[in-house]
PDB file of N, CA and C in Angstrom:
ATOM      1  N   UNK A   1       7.250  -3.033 -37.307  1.00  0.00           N
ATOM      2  CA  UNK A   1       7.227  -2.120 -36.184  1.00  0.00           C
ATOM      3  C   UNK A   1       5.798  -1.804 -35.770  1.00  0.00           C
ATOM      4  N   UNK A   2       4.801  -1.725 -36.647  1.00  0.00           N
ATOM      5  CA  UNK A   2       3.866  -1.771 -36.538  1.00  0.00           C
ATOM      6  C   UNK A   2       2.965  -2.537 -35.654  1.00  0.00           C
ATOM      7  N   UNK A   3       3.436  -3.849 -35.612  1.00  0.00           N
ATOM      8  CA  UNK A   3       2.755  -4.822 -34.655  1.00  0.00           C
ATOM      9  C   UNK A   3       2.884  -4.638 -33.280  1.00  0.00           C
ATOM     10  N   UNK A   4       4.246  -3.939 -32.860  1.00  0.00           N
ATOM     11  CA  UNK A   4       4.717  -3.776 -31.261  1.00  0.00           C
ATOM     12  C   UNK A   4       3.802  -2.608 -31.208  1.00  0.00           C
ATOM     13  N   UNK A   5       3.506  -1.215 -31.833  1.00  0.00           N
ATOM     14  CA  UNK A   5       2.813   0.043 -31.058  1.00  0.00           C
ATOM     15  C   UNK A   5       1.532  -0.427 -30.909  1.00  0.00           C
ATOM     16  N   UNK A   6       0.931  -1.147 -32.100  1.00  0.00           N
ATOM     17  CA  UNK A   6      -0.835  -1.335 -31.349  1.00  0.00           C
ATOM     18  C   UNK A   6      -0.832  -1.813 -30.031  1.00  0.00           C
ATOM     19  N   UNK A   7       0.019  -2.937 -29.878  1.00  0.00           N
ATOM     20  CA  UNK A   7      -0.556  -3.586 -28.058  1.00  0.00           C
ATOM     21  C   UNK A   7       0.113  -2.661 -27.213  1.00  0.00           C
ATOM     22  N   UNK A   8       0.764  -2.186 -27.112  1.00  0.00           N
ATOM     23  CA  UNK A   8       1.741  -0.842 -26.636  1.00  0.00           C
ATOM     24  C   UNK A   8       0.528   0.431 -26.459  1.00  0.00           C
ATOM     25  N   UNK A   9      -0.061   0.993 -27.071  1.00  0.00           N
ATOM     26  CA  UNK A   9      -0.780   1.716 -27.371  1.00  0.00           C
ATOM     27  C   UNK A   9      -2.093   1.553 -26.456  1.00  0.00           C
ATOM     28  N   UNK A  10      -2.652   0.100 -27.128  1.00  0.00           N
ATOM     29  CA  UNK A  10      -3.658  -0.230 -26.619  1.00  0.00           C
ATOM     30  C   UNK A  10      -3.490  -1.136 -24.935  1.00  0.00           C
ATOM     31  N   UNK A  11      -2.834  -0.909 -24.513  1.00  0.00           N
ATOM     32  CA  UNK A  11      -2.578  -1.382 -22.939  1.00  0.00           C
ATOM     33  C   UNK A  11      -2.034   0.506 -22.169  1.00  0.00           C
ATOM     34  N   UNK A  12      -1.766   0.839 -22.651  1.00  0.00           N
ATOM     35  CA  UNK A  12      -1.378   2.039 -22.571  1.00  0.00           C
ATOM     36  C   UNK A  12      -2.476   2.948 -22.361  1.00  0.00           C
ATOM     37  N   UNK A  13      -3.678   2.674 -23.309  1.00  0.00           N
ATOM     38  CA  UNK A  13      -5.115   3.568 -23.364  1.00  0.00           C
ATOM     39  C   UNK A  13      -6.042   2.434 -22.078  1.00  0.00           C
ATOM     40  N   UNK A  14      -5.672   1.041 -22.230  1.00  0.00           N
ATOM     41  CA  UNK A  14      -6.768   0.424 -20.996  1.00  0.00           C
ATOM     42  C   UNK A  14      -6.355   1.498 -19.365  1.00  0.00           C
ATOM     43  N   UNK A  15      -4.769   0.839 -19.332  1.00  0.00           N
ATOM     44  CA  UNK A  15      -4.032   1.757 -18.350  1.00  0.00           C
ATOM     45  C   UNK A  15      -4.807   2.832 -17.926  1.00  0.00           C
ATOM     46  N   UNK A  16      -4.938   3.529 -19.207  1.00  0.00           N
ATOM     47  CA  UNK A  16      -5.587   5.347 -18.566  1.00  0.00           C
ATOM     48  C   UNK A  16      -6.588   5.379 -18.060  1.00  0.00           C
ATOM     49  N   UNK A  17      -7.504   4.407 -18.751  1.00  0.00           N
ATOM     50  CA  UNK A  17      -9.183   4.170 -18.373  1.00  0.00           C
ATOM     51  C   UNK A  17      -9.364   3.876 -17.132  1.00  0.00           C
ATOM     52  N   UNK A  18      -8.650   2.397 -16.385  1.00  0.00           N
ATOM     53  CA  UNK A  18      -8.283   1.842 -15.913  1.00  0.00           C
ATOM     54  C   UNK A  18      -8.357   3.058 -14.152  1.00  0.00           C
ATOM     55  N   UNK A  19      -6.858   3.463 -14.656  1.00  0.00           N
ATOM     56  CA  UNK A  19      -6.561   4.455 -13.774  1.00  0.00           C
ATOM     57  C   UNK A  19      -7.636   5.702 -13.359  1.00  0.00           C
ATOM     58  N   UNK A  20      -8.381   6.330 -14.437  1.00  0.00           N
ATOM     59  CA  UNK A  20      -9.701   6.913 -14.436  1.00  0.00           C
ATOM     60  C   UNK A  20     -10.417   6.743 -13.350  1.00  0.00           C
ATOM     61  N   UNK A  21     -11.140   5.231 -13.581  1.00  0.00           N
ATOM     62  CA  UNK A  21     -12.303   4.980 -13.036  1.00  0.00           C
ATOM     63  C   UNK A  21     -11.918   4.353 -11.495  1.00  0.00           C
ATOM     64  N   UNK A  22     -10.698   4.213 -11.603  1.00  0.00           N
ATOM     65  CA  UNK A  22     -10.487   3.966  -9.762  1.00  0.00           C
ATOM     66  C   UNK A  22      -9.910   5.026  -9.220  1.00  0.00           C
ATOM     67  N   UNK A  23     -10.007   6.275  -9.993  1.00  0.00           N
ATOM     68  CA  UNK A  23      -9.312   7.484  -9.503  1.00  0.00           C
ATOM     69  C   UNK A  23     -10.715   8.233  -8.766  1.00  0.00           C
ATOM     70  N   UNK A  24     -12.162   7.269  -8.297  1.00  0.00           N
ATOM     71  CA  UNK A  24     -13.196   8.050  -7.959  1.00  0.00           C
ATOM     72  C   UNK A  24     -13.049   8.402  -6.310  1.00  0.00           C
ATOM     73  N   UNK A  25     -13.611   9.592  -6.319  1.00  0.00           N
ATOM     74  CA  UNK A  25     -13.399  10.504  -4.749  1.00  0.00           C
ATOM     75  C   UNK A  25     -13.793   9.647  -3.663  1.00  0.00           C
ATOM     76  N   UNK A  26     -13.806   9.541  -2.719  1.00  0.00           N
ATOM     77  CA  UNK A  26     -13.748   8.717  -1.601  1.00  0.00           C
ATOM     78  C   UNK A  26     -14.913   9.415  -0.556  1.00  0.00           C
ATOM     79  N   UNK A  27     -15.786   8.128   0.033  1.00  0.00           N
ATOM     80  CA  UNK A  27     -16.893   9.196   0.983  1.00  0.00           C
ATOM     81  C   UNK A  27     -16.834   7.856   2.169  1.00  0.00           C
ATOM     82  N   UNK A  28     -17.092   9.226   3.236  1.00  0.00           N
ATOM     83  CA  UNK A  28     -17.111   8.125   4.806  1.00  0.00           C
ATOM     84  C   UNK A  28     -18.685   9.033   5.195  1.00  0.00           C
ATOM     85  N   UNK A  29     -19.515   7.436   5.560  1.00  0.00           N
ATOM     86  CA  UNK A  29     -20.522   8.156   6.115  1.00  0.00           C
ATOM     87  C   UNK A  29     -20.457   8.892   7.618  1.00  0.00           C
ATOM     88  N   UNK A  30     -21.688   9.990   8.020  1.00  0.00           N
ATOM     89  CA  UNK A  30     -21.287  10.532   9.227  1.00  0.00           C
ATOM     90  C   UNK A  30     -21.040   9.102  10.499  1.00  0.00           C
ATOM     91  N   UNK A  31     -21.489   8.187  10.459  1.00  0.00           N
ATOM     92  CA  UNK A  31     -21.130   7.125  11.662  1.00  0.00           C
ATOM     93  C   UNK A  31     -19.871   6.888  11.525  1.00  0.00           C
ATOM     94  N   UNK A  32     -19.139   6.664  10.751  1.00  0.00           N
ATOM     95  CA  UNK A  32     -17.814   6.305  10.220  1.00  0.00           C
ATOM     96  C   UNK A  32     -16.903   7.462  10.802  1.00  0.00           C
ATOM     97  N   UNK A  33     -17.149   8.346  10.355  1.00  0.00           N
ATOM     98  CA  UNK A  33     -16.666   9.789  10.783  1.00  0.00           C
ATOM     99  C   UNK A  33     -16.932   9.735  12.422  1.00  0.00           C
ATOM    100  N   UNK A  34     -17.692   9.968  13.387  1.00  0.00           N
ATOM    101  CA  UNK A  34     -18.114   9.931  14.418  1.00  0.00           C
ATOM    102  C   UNK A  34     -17.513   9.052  15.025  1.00  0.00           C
ATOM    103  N   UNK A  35     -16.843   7.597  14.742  1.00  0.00           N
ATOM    104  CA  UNK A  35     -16.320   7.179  15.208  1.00  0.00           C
ATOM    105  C   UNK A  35     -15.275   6.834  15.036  1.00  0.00           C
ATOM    106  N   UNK A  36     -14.732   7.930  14.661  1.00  0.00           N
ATOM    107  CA  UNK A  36     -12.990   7.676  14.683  1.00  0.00           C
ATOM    108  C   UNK A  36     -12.282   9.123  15.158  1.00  0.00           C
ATOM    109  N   UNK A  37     -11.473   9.049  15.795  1.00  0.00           N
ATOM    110  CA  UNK A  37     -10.741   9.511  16.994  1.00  0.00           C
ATOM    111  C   UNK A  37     -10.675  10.547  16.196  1.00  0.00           C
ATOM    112  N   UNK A  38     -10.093  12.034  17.198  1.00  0.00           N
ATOM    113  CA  UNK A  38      -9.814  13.128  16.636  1.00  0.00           C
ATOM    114  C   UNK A  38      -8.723  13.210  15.652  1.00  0.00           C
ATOM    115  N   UNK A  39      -7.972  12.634  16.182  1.00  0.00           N
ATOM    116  CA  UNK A  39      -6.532  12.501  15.338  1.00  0.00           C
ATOM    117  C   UNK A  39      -6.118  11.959  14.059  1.00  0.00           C
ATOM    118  N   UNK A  40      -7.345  10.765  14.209  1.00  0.00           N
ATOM    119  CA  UNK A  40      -7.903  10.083  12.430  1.00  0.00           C
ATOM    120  C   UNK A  40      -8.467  10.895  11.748  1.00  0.00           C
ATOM    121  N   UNK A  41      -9.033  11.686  12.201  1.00  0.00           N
ATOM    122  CA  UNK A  41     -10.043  12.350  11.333  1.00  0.00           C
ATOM    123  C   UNK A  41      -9.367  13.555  10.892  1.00  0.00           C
ATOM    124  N   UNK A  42      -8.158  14.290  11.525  1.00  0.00           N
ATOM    125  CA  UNK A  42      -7.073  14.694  11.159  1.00  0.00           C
ATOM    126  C   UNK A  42      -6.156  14.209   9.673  1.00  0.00           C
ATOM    127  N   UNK A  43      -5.742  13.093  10.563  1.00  0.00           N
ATOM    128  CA  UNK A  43      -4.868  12.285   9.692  1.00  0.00           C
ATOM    129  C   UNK A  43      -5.721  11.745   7.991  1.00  0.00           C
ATOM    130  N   UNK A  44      -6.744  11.707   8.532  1.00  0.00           N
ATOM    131  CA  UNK A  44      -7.753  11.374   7.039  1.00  0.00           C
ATOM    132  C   UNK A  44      -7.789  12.430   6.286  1.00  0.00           C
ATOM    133  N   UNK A  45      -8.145  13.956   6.988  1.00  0.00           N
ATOM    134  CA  UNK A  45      -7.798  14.903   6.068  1.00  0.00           C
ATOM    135  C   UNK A  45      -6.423  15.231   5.443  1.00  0.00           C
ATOM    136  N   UNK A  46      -5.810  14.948   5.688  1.00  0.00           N
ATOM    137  CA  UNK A  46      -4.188  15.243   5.709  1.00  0.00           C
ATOM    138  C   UNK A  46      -3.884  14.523   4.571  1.00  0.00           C
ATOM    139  N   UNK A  47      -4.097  13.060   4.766  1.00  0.00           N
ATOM    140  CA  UNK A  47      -3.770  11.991   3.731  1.00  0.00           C
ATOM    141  C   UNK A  47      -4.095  11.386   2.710  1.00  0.00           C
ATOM    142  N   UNK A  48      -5.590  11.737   2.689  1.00  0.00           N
ATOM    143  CA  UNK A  48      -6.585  11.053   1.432  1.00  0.00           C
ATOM    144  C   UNK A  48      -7.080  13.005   1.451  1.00  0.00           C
ATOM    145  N   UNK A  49      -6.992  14.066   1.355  1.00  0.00           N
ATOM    146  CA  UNK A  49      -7.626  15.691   1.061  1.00  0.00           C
ATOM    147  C   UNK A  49      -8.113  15.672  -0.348  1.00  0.00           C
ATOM    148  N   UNK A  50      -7.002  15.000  -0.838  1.00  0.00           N
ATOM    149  CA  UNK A  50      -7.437  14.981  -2.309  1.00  0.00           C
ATOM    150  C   UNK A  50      -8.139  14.123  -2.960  1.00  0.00           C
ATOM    151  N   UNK A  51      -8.418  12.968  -2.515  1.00  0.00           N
ATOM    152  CA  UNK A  51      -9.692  12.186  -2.778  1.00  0.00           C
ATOM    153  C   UNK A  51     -10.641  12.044  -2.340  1.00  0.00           C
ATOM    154  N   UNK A  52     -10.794  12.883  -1.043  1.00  0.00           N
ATOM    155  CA  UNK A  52     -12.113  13.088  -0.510  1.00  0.00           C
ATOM    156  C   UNK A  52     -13.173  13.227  -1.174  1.00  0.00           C
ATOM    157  N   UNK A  53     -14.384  13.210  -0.940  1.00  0.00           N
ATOM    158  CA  UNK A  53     -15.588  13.770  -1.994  1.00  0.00           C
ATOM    159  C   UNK A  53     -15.936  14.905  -1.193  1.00  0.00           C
ATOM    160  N   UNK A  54     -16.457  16.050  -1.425  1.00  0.00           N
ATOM    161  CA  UNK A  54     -16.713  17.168  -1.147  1.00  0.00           C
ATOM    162  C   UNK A  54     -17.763  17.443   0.171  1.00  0.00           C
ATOM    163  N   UNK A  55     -18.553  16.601  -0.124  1.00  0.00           N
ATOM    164  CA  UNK A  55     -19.554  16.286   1.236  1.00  0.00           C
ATOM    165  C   UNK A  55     -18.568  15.346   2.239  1.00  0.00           C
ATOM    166  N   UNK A  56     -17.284  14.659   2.005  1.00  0.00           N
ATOM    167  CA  UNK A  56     -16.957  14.127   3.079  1.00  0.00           C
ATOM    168  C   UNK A  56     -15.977  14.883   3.795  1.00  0.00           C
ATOM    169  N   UNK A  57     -15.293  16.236   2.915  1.00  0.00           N
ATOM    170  CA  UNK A  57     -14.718  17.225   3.380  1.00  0.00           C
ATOM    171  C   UNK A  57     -15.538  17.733   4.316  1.00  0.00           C
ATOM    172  N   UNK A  58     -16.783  18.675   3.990  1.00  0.00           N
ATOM    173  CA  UNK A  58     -17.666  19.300   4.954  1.00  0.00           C
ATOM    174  C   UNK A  58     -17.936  18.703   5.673  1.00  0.00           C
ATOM    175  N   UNK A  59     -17.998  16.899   5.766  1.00  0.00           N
ATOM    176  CA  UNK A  59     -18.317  16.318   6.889  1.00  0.00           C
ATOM    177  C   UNK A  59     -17.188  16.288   8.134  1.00  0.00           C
ATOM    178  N   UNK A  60     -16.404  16.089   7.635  1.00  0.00           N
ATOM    179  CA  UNK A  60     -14.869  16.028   8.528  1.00  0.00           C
ATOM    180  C   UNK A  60     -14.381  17.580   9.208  1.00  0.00           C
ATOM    181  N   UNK A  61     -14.848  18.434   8.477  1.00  0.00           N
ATOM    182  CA  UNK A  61     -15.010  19.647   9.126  1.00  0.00           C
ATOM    183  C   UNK A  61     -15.942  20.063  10.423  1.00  0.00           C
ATOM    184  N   UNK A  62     -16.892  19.905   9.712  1.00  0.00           N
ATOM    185  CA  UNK A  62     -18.091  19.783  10.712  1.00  0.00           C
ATOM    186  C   UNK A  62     -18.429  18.860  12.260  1.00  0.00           C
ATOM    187  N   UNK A  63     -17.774  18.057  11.821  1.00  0.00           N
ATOM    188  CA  UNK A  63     -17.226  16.724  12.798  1.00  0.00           C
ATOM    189  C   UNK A  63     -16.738  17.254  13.865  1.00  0.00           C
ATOM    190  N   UNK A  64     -15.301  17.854  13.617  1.00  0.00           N
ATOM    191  CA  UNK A  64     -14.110  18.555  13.896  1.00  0.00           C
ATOM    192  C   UNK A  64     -14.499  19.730  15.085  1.00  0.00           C
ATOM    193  N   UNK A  65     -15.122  20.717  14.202  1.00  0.00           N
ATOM    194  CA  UNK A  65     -16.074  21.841  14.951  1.00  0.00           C
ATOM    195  C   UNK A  65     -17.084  21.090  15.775  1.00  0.00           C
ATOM    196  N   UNK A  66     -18.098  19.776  15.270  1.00  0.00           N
ATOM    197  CA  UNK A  66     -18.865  19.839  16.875  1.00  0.00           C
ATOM    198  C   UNK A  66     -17.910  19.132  17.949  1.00  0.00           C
ATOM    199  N   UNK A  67     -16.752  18.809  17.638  1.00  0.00           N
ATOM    200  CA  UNK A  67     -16.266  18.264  19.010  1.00  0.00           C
ATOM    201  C   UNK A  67     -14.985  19.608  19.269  1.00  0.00           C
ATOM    202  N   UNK A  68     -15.463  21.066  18.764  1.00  0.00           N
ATOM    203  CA  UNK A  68     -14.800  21.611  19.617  1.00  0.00           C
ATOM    204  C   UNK A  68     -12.988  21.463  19.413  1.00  0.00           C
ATOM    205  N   UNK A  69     -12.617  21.155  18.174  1.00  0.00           N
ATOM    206  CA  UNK A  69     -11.449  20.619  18.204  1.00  0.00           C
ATOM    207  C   UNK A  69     -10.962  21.378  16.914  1.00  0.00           C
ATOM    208  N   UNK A  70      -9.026  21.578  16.462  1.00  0.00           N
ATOM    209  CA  UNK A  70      -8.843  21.589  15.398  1.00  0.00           C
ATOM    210  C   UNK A  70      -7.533  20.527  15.279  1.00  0.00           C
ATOM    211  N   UNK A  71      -6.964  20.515  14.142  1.00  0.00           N
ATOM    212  CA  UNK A  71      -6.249  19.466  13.807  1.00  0.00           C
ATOM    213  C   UNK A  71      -4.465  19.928  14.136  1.00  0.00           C
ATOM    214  N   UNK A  72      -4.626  21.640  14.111  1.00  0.00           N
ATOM    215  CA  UNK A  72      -3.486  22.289  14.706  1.00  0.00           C
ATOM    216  C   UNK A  72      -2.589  21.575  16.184  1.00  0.00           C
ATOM    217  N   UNK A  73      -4.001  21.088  16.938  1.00  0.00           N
ATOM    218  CA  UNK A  73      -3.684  20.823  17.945  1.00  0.00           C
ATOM    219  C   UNK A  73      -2.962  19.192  18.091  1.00  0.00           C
ATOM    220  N   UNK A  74      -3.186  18.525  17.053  1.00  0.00           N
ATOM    221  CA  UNK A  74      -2.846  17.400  16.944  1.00  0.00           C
ATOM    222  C   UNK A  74      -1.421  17.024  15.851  1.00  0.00           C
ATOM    223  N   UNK A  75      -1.013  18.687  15.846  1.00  0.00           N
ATOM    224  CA  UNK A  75       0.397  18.524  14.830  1.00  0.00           C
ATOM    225  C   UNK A  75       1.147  17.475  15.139  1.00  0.00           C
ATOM    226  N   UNK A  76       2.073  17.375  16.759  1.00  0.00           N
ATOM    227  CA  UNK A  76       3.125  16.590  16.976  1.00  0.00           C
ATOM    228  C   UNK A  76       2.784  14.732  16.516  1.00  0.00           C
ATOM    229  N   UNK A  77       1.508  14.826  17.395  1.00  0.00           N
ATOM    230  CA  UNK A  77       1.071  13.004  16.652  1.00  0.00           C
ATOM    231  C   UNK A  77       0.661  12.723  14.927  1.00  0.00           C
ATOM    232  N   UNK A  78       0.189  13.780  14.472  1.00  0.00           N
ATOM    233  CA  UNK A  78       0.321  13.242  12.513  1.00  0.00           C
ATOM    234  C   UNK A  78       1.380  13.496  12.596  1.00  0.00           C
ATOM    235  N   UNK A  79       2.575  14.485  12.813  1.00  0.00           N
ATOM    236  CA  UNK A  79       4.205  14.169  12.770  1.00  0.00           C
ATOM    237  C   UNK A  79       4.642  12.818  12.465  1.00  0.00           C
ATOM    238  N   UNK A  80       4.384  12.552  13.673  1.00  0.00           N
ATOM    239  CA  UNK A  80       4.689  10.941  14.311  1.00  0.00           C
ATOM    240  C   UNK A  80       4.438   9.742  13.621  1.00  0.00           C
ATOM    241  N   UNK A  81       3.280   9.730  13.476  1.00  0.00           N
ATOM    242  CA  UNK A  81       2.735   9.015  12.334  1.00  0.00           C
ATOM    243  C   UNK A  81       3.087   8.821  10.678  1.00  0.00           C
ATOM    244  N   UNK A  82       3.170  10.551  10.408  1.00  0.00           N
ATOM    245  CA  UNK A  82       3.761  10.137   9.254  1.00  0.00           C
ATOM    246  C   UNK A  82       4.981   9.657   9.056  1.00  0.00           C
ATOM    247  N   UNK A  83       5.980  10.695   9.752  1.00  0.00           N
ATOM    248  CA  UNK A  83       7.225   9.756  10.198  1.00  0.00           C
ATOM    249  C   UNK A  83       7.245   7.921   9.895  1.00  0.00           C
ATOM    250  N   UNK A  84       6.452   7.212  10.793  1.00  0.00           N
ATOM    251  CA  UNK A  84       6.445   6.007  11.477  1.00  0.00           C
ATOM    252  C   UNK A  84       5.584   5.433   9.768  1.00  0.00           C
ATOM    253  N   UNK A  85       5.016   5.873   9.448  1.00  0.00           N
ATOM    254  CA  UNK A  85       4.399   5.503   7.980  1.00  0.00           C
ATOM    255  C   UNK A  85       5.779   5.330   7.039  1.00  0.00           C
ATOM    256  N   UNK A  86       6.444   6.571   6.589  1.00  0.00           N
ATOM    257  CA  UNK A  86       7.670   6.694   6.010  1.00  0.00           C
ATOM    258  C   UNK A  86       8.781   5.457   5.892  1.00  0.00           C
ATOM    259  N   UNK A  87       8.807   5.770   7.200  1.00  0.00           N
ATOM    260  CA  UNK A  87       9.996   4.753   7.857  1.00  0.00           C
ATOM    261  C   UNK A  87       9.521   3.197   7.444  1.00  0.00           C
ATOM    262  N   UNK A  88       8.435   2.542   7.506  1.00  0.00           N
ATOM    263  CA  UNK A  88       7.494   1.330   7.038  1.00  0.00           C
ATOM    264  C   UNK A  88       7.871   1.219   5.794  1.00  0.00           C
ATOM    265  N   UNK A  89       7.561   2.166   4.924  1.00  0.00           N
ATOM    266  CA  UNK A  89       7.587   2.494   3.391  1.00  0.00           C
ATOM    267  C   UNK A  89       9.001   2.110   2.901  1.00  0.00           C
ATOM    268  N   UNK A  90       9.879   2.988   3.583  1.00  0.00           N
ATOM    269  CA  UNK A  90      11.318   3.112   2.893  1.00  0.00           C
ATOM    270  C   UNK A  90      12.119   1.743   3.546  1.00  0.00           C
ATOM    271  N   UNK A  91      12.092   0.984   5.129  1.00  0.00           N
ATOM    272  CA  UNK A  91      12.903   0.326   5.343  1.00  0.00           C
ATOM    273  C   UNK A  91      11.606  -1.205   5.895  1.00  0.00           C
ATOM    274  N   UNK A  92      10.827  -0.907   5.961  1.00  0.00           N
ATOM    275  CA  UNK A  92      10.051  -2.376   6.299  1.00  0.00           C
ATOM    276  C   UNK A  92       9.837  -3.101   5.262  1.00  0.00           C
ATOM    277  N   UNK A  93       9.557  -4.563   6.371  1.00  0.00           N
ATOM    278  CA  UNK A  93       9.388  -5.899   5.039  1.00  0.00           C
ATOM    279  C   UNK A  93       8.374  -5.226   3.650  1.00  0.00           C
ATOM    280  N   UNK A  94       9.194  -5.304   2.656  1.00  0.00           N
ATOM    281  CA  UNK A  94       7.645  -5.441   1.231  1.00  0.00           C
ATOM    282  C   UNK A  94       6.848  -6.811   0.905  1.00  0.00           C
ATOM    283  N   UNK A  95       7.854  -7.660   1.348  1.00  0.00           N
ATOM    284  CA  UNK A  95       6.830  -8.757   1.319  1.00  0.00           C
ATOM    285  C   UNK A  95       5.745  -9.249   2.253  1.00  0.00           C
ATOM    286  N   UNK A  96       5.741  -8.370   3.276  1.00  0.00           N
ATOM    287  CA  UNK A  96       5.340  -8.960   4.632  1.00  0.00           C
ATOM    288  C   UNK A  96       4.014  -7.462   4.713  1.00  0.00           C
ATOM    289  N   UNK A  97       3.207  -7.644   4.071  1.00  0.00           N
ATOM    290  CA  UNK A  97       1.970  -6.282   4.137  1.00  0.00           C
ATOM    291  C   UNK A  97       1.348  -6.422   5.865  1.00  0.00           C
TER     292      UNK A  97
END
């Protein structure tokens, strides 16, 4: 029994590591940011919030505010979107990316 938990174990601990080090926060420089539509930059907060990196939060904020805008205003289209994401997920081709 012994022989099955080590590789069990030890694919189990790469796994975690694994998962760790691609679990790192996510950054868009300000050009990147600047050029993507109000509604992306919405939808980016919305969807990746939690992997953002902290400076790309304040950036997407800041963004947001110099164009005078909030993301309130763009409820019905991330609706839509996520919806239309969902729907991809649960009934579109999986083999067909």
């Amino acid at each position: 029994m012994t022989k099955t938990v080590f590789p069990r174990v030890a694919l189990t601990l790469v796994s975690a590591i694994a998962a760790a080090l691609l679990a790192g926060c996510v950054s868009y420089s300000p050009s990147q940011l600047s050029a993507m539509s109000n509604v992306d930059l919405c939808e980016l907060r919305e969807a990746q919030g939690m992997n953002l990196s902290n400076d790309t939060k304040r950036a997407v904020e800041g963004e947001l505010q110099r164009r005078n805008d909030r993301c309130s205003n763009h409820a019905a289209v991330l609706a839509q979107r996520r919806e239309a994401f969902l729907y991809r997920e649960m009934y579109g081709k999986h083999d067909n990316p």
